[in-house]
Protein backbone atom coordinates (compact mmCIF):
# COMPACT_ATOMS: atom_id res chain seq x y z
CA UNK A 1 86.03 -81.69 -209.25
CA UNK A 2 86.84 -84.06 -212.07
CA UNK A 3 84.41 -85.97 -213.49
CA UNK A 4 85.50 -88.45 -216.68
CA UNK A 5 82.53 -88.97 -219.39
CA UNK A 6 81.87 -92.92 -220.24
CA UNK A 7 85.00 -94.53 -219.03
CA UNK A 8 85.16 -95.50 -215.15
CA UNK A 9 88.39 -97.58 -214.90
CA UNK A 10 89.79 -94.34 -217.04
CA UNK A 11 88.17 -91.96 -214.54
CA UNK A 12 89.70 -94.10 -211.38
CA UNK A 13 93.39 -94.58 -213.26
CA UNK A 14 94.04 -90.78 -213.71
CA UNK A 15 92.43 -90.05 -209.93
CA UNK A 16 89.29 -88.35 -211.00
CA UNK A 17 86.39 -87.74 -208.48
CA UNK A 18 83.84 -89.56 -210.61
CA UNK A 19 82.96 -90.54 -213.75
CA UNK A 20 79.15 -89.55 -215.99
CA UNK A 21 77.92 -92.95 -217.12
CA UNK A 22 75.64 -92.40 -220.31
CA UNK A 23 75.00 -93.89 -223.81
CA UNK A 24 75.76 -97.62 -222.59
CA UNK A 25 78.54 -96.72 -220.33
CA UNK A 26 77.43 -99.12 -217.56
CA UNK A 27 75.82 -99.49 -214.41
CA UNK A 28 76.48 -97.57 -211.35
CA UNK A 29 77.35 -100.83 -209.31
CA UNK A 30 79.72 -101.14 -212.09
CA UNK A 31 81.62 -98.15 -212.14
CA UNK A 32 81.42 -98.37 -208.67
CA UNK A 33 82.88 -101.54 -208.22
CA UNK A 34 85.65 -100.22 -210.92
CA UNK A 35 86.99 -97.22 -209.01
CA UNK A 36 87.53 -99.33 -205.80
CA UNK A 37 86.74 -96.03 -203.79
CA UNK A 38 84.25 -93.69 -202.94
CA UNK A 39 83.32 -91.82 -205.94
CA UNK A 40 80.82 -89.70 -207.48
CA UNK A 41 78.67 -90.83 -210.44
CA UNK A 42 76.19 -89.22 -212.73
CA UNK A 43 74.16 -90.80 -215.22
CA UNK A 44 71.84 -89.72 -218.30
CA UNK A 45 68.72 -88.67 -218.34
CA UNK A 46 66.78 -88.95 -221.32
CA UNK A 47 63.30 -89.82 -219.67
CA UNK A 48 61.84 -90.07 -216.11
CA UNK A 49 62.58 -93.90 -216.59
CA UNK A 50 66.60 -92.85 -216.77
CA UNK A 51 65.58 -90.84 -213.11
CA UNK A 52 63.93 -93.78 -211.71
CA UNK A 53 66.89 -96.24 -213.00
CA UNK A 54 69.38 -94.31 -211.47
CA UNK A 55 67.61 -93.93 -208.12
CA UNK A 56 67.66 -97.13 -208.00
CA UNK A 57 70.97 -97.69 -208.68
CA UNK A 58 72.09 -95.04 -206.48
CA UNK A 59 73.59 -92.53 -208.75
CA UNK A 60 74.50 -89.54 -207.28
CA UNK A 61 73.03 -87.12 -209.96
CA UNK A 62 71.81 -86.60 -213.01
CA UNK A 63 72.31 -84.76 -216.83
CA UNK A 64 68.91 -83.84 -217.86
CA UNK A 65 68.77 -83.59 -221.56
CA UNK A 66 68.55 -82.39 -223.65
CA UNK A 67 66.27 -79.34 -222.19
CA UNK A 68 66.41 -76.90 -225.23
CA UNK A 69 67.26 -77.97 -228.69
CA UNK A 70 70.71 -78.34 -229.57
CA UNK A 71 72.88 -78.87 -232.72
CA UNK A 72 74.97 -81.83 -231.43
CA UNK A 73 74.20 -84.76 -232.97
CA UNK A 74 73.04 -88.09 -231.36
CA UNK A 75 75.52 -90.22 -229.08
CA UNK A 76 76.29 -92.89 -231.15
CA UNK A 77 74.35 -96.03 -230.72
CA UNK A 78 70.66 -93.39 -229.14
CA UNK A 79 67.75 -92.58 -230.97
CA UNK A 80 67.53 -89.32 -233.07
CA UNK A 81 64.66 -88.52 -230.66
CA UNK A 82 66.71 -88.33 -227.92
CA UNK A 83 67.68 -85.16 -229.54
CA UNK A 84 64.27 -83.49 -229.19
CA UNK A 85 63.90 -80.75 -226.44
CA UNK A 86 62.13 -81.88 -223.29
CA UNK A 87 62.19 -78.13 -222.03
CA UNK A 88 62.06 -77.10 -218.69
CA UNK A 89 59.09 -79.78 -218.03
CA UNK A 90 61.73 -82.19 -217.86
CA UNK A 91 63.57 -80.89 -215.04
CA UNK A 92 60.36 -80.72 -213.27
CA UNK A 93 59.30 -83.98 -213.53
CA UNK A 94 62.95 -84.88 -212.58
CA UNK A 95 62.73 -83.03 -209.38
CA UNK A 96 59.16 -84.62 -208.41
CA UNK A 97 60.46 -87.78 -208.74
CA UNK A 98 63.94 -87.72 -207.24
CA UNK A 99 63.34 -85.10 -204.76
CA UNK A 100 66.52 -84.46 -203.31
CA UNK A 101 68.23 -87.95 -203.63
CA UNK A 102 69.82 -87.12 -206.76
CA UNK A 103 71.66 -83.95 -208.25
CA UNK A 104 69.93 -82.50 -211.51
CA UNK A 105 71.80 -80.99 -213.91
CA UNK A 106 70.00 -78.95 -217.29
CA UNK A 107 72.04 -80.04 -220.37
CA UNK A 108 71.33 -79.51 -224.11
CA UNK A 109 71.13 -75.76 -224.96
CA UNK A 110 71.92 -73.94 -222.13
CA UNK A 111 72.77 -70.36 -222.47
CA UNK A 112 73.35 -67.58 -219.54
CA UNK A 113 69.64 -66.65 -220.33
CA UNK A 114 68.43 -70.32 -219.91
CA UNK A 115 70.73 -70.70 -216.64
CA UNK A 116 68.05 -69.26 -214.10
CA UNK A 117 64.83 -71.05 -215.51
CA UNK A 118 66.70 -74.31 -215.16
CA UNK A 119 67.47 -73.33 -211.51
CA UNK A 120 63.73 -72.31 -210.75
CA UNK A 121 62.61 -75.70 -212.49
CA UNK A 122 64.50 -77.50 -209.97
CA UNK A 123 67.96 -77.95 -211.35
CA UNK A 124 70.83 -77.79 -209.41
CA UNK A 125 72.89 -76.93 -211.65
CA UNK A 126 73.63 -76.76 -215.71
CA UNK A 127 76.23 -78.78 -217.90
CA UNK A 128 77.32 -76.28 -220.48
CA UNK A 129 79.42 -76.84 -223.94
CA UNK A 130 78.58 -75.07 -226.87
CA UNK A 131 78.29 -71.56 -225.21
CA UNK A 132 80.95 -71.51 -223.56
CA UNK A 133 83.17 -73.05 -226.63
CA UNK A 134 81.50 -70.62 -228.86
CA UNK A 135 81.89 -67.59 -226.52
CA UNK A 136 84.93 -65.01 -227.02
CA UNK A 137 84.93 -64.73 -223.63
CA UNK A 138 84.37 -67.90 -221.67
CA UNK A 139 85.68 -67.20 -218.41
CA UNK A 140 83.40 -64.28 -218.30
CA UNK A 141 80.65 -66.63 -219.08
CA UNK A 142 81.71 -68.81 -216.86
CA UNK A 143 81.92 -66.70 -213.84
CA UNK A 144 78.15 -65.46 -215.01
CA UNK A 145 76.66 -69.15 -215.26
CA UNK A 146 78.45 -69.54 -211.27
CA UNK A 147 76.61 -65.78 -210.38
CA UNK A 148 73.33 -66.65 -211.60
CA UNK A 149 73.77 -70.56 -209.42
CA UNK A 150 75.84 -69.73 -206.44
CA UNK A 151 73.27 -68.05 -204.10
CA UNK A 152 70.78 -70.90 -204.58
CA UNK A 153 73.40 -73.72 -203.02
């Protein structure tokens, strides 16, 4: 699946399956109504408000973040506090409130030994970057993120 960060029309142009809306990207309706299609659609969450918003919206899932602290600076335009660590409350408080409306991804300091308490917290997954860019073997990595997810979908 491809899934274009911040630009819809982009996402929809090059035949992407969907597009993550955060840091002032839009509205779902919006990037909705850009694709023209069916399409998938993720959106940012940096609070329980951010779940609640894009229930409403009907979002199809969302990047909780950032769960552990990270080194990545702020998206341009967000708080320096949106850089503090939620931890794995977060994800809980996610889950209670979308139940199972909305896909949660963990995002913001995952590592292979962070992958399974996301999981038991209620995520459905993880968005990883730094580990795997920093890792001399990232298909191996890879392949152990899947392992540690796969028998839980």
């Amino acid at each position: 699946m491809l899934v274009i960060n911040g630009h819809p029309r982009l996402a929809r142009d090059v035949g992407a399956d969907g597009v993550h809306l955060g840091g002032g990207a839009g509205t779902v309706n919006e990037a909705r109504t850009a694709f023209g299609r069916p399409t998938w659609i993720s959106i940012a969450a940096h609070s329980d408000d951010d779940i609640r918003r894009g229930l409403a919206e009907g979002a199809d899932a969302a990047l909780v973040s950032p769960v552990f602290a990270t080194s990545s600076p702020p998206s341009p335009g967000r708080a320096a506090a949106e850089k503090l660590p939620r931890g794995l409350a977060a994800v809980r408080a996610a889950r209670a409130i979308a139940g199972s409306r909305l896909a949660l991804f963990a995002l913001g300091g995952v590592t292979l030994d962070r992958v399974r308490s996301c999981a038991d917290a209620g995520a459905d997954g993880v968005a990883v970057l730094r580990a795997l860019l920093q890792s001399d073997q990232p298909g191996d990595l890879a392949e152990a993120i899947h392992d540690v997810l796969a028998p839980r979908w």
